[in-house]
PDB file of N, CA and C in Angstrom:
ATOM      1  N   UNK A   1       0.843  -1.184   0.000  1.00  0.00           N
ATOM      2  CA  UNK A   1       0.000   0.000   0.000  1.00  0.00           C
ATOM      3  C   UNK A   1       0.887   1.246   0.000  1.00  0.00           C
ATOM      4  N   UNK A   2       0.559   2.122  -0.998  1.00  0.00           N
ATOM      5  CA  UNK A   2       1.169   3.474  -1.103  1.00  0.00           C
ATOM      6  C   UNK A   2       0.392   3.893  -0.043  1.00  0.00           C
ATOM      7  N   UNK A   3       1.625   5.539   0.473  1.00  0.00           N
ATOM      8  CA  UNK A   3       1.174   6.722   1.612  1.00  0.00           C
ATOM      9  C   UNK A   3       0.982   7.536   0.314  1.00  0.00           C
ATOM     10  N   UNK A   4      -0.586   8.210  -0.102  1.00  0.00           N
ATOM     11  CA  UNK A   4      -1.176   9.100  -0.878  1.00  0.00           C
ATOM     12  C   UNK A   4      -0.322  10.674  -0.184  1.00  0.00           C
ATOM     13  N   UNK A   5      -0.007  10.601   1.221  1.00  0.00           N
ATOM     14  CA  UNK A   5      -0.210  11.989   1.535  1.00  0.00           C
ATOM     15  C   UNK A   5       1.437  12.605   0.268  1.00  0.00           C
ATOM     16  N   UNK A   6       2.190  12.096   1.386  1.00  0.00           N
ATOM     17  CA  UNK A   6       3.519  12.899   0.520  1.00  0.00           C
ATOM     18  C   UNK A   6       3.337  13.338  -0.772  1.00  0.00           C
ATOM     19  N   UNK A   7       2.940  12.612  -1.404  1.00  0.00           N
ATOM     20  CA  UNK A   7       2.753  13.002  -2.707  1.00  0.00           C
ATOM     21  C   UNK A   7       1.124  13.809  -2.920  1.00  0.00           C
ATOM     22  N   UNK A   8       0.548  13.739  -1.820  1.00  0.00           N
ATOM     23  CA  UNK A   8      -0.346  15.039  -2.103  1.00  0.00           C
ATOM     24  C   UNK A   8      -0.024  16.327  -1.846  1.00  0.00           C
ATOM     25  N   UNK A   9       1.049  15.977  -0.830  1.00  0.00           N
ATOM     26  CA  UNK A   9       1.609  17.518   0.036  1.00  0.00           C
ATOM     27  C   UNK A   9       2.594  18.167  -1.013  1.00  0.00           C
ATOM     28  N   UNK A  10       3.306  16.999  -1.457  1.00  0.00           N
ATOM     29  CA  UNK A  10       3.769  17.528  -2.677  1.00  0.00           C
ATOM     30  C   UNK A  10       3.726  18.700  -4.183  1.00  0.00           C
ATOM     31  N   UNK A  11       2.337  17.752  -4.574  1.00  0.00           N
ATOM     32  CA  UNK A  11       1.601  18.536  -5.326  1.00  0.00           C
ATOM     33  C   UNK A  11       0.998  20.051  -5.425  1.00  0.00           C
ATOM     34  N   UNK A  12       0.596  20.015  -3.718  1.00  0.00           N
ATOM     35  CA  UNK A  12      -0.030  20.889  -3.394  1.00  0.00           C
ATOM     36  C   UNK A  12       1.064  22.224  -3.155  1.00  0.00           C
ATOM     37  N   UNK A  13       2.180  21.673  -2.712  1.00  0.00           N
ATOM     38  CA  UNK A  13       3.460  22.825  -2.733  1.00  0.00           C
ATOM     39  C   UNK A  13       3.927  23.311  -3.820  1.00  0.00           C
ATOM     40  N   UNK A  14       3.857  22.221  -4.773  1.00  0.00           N
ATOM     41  CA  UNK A  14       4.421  22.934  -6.222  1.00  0.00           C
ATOM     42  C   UNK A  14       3.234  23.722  -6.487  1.00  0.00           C
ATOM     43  N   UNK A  15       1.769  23.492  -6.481  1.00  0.00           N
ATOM     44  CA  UNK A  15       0.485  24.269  -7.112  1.00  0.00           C
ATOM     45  C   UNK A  15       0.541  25.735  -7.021  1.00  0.00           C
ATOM     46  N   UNK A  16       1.079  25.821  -5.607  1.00  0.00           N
ATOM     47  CA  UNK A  16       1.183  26.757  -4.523  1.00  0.00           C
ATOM     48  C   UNK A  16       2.170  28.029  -5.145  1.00  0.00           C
ATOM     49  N   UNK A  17       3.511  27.038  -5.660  1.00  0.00           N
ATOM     50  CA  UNK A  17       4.632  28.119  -5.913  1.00  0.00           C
ATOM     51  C   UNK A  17       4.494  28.708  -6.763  1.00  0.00           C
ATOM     52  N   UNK A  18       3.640  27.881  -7.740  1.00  0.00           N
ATOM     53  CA  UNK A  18       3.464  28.256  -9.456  1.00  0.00           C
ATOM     54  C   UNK A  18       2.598  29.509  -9.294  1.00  0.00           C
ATOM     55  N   UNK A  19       1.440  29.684  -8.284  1.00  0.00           N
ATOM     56  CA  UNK A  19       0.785  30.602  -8.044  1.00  0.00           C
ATOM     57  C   UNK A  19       1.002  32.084  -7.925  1.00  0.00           C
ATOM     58  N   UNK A  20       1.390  31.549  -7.350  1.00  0.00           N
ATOM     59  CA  UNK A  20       2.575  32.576  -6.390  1.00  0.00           C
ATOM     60  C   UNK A  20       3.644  33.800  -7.466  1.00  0.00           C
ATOM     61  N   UNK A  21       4.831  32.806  -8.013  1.00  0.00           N
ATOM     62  CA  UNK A  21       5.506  33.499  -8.995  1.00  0.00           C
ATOM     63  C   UNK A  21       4.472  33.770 -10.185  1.00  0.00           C
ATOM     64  N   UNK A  22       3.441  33.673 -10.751  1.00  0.00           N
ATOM     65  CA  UNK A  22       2.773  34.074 -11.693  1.00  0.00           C
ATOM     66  C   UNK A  22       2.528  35.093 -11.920  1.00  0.00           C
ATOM     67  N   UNK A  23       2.286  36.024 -10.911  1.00  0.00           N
ATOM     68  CA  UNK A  23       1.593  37.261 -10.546  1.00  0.00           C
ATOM     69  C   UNK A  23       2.730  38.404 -10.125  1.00  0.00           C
ATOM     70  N   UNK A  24       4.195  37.933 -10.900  1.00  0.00           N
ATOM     71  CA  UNK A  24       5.010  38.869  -9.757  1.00  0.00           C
ATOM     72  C   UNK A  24       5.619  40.398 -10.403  1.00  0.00           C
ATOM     73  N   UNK A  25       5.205  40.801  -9.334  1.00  0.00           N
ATOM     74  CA  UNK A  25       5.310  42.820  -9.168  1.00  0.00           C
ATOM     75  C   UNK A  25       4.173  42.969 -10.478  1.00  0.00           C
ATOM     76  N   UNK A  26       2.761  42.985 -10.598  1.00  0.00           N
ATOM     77  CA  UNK A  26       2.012  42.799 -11.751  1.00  0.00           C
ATOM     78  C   UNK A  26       1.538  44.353 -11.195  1.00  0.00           C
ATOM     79  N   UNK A  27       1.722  45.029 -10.066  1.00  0.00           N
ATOM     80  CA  UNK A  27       1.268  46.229  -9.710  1.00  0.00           C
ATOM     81  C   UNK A  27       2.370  46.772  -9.542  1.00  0.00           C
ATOM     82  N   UNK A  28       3.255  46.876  -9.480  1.00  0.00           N
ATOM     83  CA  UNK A  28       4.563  47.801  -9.019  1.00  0.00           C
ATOM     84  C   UNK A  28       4.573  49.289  -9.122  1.00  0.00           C
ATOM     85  N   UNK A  29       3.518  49.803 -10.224  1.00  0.00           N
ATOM     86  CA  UNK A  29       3.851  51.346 -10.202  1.00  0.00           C
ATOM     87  C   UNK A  29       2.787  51.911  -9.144  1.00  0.00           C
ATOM     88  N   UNK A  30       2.008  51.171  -8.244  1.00  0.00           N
ATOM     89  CA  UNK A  30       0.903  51.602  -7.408  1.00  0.00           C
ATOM     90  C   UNK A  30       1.788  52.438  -6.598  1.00  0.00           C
ATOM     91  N   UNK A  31       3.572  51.807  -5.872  1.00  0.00           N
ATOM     92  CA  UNK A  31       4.352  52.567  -5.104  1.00  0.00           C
ATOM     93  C   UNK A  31       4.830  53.785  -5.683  1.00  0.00           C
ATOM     94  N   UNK A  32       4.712  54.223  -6.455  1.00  0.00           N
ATOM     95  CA  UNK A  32       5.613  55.358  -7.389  1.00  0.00           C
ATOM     96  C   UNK A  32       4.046  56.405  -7.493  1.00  0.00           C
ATOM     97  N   UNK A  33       4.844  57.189  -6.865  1.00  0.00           N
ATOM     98  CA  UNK A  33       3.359  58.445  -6.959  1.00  0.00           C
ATOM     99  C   UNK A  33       3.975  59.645  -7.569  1.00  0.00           C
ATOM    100  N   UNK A  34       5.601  60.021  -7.548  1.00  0.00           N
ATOM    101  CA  UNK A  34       5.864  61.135  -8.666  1.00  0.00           C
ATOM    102  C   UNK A  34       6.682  60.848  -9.498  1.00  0.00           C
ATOM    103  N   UNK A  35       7.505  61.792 -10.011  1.00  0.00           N
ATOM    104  CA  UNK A  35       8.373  61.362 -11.442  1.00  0.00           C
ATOM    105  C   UNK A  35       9.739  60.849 -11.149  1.00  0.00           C
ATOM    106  N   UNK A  36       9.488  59.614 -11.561  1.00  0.00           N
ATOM    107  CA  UNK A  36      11.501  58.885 -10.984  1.00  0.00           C
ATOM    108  C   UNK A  36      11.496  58.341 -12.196  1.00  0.00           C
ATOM    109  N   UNK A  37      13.227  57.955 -12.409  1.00  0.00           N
ATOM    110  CA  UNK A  37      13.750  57.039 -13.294  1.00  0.00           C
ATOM    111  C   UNK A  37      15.003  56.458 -12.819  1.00  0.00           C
ATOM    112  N   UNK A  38      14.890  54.844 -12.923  1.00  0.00           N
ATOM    113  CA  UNK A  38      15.583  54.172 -12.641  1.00  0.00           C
ATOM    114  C   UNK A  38      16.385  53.214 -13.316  1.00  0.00           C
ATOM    115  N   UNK A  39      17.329  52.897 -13.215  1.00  0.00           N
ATOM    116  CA  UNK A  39      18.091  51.904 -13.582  1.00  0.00           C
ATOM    117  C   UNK A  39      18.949  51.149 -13.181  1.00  0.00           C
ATOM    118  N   UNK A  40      18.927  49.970 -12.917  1.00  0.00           N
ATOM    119  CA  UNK A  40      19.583  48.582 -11.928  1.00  0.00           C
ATOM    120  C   UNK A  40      19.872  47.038 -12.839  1.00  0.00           C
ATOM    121  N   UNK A  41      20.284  47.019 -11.981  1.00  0.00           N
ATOM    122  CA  UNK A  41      20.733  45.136 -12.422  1.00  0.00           C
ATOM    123  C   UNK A  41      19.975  44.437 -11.446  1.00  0.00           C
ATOM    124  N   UNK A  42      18.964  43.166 -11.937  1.00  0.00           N
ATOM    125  CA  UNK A  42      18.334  42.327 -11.377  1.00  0.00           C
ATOM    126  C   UNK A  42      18.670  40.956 -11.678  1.00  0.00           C
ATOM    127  N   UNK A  43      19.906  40.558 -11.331  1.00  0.00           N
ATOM    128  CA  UNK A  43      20.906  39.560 -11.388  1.00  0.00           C
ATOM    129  C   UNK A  43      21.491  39.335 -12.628  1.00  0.00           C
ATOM    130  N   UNK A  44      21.226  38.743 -13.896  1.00  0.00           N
ATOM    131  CA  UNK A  44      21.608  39.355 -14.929  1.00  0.00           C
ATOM    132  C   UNK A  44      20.667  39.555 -16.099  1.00  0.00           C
ATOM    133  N   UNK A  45      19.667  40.172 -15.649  1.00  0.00           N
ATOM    134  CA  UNK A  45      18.767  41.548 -16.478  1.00  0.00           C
ATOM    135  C   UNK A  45      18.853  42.726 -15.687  1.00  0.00           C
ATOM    136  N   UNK A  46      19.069  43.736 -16.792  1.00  0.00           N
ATOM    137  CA  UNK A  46      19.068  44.975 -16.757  1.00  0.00           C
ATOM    138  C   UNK A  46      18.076  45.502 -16.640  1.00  0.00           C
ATOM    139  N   UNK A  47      17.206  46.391 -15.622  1.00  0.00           N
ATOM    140  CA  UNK A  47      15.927  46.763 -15.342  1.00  0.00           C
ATOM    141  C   UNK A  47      15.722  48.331 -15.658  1.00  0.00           C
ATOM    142  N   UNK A  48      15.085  49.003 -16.308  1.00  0.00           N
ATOM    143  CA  UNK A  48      14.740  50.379 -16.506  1.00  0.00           C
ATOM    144  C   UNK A  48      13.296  50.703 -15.992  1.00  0.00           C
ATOM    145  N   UNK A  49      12.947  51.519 -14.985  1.00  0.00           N
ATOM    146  CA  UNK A  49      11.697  52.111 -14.695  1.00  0.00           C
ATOM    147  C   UNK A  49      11.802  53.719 -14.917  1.00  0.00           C
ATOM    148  N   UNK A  50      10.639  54.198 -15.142  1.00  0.00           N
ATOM    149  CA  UNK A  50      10.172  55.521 -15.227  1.00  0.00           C
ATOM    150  C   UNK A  50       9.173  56.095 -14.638  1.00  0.00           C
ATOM    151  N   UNK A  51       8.946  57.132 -14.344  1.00  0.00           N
ATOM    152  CA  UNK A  51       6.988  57.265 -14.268  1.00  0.00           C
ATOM    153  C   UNK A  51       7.177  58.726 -14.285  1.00  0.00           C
ATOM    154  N   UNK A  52       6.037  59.166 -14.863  1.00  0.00           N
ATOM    155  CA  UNK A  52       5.579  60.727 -15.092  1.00  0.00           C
ATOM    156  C   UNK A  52       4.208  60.795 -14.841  1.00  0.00           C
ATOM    157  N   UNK A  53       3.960  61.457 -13.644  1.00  0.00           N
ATOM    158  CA  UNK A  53       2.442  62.047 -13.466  1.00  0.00           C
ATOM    159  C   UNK A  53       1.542  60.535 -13.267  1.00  0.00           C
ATOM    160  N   UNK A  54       0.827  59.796 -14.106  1.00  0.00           N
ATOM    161  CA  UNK A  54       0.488  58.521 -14.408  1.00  0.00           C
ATOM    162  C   UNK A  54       0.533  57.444 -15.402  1.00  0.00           C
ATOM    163  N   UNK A  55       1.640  58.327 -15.528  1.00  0.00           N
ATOM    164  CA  UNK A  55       2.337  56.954 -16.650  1.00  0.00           C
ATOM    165  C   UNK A  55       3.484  55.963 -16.576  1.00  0.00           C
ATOM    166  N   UNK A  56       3.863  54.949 -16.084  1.00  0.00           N
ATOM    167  CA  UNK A  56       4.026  53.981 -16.128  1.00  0.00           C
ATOM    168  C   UNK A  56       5.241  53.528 -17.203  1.00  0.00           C
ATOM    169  N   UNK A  57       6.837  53.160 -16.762  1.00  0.00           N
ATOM    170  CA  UNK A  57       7.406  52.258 -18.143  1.00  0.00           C
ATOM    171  C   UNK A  57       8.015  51.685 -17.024  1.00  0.00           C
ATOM    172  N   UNK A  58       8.039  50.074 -17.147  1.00  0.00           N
ATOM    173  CA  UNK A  58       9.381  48.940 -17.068  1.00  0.00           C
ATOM    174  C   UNK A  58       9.753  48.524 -18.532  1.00  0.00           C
ATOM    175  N   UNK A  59      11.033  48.667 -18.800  1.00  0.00           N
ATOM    176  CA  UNK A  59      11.610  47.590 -19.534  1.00  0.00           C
ATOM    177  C   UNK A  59      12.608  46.489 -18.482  1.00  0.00           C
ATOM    178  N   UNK A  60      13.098  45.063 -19.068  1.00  0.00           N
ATOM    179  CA  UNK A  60      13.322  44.306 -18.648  1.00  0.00           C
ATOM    180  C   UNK A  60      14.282  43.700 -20.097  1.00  0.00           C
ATOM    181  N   UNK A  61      15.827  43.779 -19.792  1.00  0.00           N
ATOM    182  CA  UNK A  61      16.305  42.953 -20.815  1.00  0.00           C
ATOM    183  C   UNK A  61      17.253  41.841 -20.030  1.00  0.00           C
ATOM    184  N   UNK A  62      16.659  40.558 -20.438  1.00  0.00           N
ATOM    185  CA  UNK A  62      18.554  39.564 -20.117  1.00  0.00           C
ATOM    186  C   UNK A  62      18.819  39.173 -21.400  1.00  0.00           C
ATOM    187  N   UNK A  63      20.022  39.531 -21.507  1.00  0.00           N
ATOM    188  CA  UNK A  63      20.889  38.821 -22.302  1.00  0.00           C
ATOM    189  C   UNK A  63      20.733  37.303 -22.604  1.00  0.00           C
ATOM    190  N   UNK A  64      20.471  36.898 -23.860  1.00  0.00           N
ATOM    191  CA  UNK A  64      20.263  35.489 -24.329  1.00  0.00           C
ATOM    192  C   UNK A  64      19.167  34.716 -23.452  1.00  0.00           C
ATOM    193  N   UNK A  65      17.870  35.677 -23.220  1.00  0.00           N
ATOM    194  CA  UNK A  65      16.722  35.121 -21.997  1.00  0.00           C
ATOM    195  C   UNK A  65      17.352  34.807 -20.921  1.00  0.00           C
ATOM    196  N   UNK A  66      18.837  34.397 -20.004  1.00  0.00           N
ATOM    197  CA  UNK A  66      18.993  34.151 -19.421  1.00  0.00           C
ATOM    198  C   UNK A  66      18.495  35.396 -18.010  1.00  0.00           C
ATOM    199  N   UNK A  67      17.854  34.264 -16.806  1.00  0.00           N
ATOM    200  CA  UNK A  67      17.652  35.106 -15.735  1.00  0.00           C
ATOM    201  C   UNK A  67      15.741  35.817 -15.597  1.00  0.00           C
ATOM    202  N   UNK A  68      15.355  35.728 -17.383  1.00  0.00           N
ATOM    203  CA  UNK A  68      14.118  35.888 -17.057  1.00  0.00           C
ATOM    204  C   UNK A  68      13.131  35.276 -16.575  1.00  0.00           C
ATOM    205  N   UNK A  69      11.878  35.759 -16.153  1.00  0.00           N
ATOM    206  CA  UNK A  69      11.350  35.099 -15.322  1.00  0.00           C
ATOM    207  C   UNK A  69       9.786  34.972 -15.556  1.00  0.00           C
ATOM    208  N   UNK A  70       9.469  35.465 -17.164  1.00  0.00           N
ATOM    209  CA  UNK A  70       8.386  35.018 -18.216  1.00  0.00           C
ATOM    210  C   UNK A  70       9.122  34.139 -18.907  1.00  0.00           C
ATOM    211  N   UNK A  71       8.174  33.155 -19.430  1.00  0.00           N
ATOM    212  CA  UNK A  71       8.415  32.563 -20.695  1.00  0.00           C
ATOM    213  C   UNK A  71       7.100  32.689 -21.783  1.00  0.00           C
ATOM    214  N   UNK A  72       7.814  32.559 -23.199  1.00  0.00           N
ATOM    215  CA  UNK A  72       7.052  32.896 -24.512  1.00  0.00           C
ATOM    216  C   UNK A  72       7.372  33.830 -24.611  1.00  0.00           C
ATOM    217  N   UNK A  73       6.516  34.697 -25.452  1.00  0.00           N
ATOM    218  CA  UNK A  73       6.266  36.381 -26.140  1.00  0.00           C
ATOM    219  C   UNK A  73       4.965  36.085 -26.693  1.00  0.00           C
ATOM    220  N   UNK A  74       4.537  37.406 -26.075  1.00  0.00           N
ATOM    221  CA  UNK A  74       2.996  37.812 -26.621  1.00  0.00           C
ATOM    222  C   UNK A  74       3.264  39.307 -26.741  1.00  0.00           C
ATOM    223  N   UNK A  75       2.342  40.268 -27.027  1.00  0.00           N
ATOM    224  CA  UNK A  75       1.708  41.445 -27.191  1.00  0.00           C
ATOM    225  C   UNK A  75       0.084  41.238 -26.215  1.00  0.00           C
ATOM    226  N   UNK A  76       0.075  42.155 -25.416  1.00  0.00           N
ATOM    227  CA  UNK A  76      -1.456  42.453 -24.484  1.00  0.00           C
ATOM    228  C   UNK A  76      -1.544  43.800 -23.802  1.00  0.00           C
ATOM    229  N   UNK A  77      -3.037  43.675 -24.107  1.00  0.00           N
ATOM    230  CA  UNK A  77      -3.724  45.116 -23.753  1.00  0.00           C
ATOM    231  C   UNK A  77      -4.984  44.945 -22.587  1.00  0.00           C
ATOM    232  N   UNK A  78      -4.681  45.401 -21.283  1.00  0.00           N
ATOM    233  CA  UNK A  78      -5.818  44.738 -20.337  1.00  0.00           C
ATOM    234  C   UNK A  78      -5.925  46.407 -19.748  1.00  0.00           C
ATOM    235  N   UNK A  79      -6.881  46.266 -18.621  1.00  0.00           N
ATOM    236  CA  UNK A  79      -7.144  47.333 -17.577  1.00  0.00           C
ATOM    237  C   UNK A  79      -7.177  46.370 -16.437  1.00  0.00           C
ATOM    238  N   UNK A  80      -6.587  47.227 -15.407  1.00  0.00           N
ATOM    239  CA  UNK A  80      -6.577  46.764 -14.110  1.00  0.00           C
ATOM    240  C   UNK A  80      -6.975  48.683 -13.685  1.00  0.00           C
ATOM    241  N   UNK A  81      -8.599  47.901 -12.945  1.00  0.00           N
ATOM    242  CA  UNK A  81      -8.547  49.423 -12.207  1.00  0.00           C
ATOM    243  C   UNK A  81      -8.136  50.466 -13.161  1.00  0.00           C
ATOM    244  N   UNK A  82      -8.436  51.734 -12.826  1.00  0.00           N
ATOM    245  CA  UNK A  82      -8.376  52.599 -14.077  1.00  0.00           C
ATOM    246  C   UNK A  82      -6.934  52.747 -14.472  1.00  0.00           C
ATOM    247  N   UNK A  83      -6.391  52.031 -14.916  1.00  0.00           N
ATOM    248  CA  UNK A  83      -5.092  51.799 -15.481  1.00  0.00           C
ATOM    249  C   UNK A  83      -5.025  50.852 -16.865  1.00  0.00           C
ATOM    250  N   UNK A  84      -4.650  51.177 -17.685  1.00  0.00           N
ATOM    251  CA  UNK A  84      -4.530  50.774 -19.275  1.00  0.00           C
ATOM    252  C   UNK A  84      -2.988  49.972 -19.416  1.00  0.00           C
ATOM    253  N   UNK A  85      -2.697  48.730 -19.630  1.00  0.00           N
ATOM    254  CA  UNK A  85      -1.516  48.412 -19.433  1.00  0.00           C
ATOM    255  C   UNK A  85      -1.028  47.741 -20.852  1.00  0.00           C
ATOM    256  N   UNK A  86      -0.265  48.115 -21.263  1.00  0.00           N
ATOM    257  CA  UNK A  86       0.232  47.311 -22.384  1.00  0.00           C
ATOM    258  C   UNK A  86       1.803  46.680 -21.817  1.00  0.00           C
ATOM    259  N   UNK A  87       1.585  45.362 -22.594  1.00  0.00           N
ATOM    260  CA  UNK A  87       3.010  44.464 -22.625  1.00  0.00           C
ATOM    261  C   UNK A  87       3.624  44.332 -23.721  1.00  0.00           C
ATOM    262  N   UNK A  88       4.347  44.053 -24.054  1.00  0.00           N
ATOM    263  CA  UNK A  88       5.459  43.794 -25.576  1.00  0.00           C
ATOM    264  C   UNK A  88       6.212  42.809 -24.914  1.00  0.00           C
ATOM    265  N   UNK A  89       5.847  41.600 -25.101  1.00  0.00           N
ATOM    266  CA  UNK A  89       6.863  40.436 -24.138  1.00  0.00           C
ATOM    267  C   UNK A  89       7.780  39.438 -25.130  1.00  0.00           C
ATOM    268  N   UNK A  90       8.962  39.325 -25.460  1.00  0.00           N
ATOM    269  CA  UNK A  90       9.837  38.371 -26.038  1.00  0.00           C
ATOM    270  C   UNK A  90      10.302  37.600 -25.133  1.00  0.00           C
ATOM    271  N   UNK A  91      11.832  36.645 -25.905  1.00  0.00           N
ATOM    272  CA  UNK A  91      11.852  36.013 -24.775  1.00  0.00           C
ATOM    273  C   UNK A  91      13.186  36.493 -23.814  1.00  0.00           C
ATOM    274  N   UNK A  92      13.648  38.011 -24.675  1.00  0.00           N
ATOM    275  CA  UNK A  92      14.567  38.070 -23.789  1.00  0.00           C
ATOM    276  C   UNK A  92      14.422  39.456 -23.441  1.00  0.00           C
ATOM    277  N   UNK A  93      13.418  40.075 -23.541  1.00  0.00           N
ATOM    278  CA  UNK A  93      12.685  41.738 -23.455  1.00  0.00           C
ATOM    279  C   UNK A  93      11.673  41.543 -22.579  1.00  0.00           C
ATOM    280  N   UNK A  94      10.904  42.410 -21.942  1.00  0.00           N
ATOM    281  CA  UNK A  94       9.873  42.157 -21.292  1.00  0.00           C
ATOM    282  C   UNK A  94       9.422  44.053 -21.551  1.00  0.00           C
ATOM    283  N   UNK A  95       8.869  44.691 -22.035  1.00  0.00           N
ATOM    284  CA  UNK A  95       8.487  46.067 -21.830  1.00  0.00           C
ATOM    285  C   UNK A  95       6.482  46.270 -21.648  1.00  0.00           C
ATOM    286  N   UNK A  96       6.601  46.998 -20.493  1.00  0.00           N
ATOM    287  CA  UNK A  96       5.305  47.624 -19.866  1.00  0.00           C
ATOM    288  C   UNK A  96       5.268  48.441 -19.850  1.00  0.00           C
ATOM    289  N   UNK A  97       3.813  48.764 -19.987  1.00  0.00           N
ATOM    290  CA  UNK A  97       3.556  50.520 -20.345  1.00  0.00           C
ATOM    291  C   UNK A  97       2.287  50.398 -19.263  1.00  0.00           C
ATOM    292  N   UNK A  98       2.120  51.458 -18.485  1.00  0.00           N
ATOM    293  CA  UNK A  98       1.123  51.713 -18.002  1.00  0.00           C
ATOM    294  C   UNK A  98       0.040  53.483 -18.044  1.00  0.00           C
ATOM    295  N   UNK A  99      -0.691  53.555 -18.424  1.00  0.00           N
ATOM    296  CA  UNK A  99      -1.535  54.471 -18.349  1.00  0.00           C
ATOM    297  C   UNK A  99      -2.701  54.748 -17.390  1.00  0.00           C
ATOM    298  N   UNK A 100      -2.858  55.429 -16.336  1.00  0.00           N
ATOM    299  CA  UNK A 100      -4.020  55.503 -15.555  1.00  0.00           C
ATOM    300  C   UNK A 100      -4.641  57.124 -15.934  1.00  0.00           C
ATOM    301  N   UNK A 101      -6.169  56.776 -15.817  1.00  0.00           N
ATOM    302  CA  UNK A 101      -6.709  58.303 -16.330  1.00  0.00           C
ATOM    303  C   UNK A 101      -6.831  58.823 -14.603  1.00  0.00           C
TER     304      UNK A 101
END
């Protein structure tokens, strides 16, 4: 007789993590209330932020995808809350635009 649990507890931890990293910094310019611009290293991608008034830019480049933390490339246009967000996602670019009226 198999023990079901381990391997349920299992499951349930990976379900958990996948969750988790899916969603990450998907709000980030909520902290930024006046005009900054930034630029850093996020281990090895190069990170650029901006913001003016209510507008919104991350870019995100690693070198040869390494270090990123999407996979694929799409193009998307959503609203969150009165905010207009566009993505331009490759696999080794990541650029966001945000607009709030």
């Amino acid at each position: 007789m198999t023990k079901p649990f381990p391997a349920l507890l299992g499951l349930c931890l990976l379900c958990t993590a996948n969750a988790a990293l899916a969603d990450h910094d998907r709000r980030w310019w909520r902290d930024w209330g006046d005009e900054r611009k930034e630029e850093f290293w996020d281990g090895p991608c190069r990170v650029k932020l901006e913001s003016e008034d209510d507008e919104f830019k991350r870019e995100i480049k690693c070198k040869g995808g390494r270090g990123a933390w999407w996979h694929g490339e799409w193009k998307d246009e959503f609203r969150d809350g009165r905010c207009r967000i566009k993505q331009d996602v490759k696999y080794d670019e990541f650029k966001e635009e945000v607009k709030c009226d």
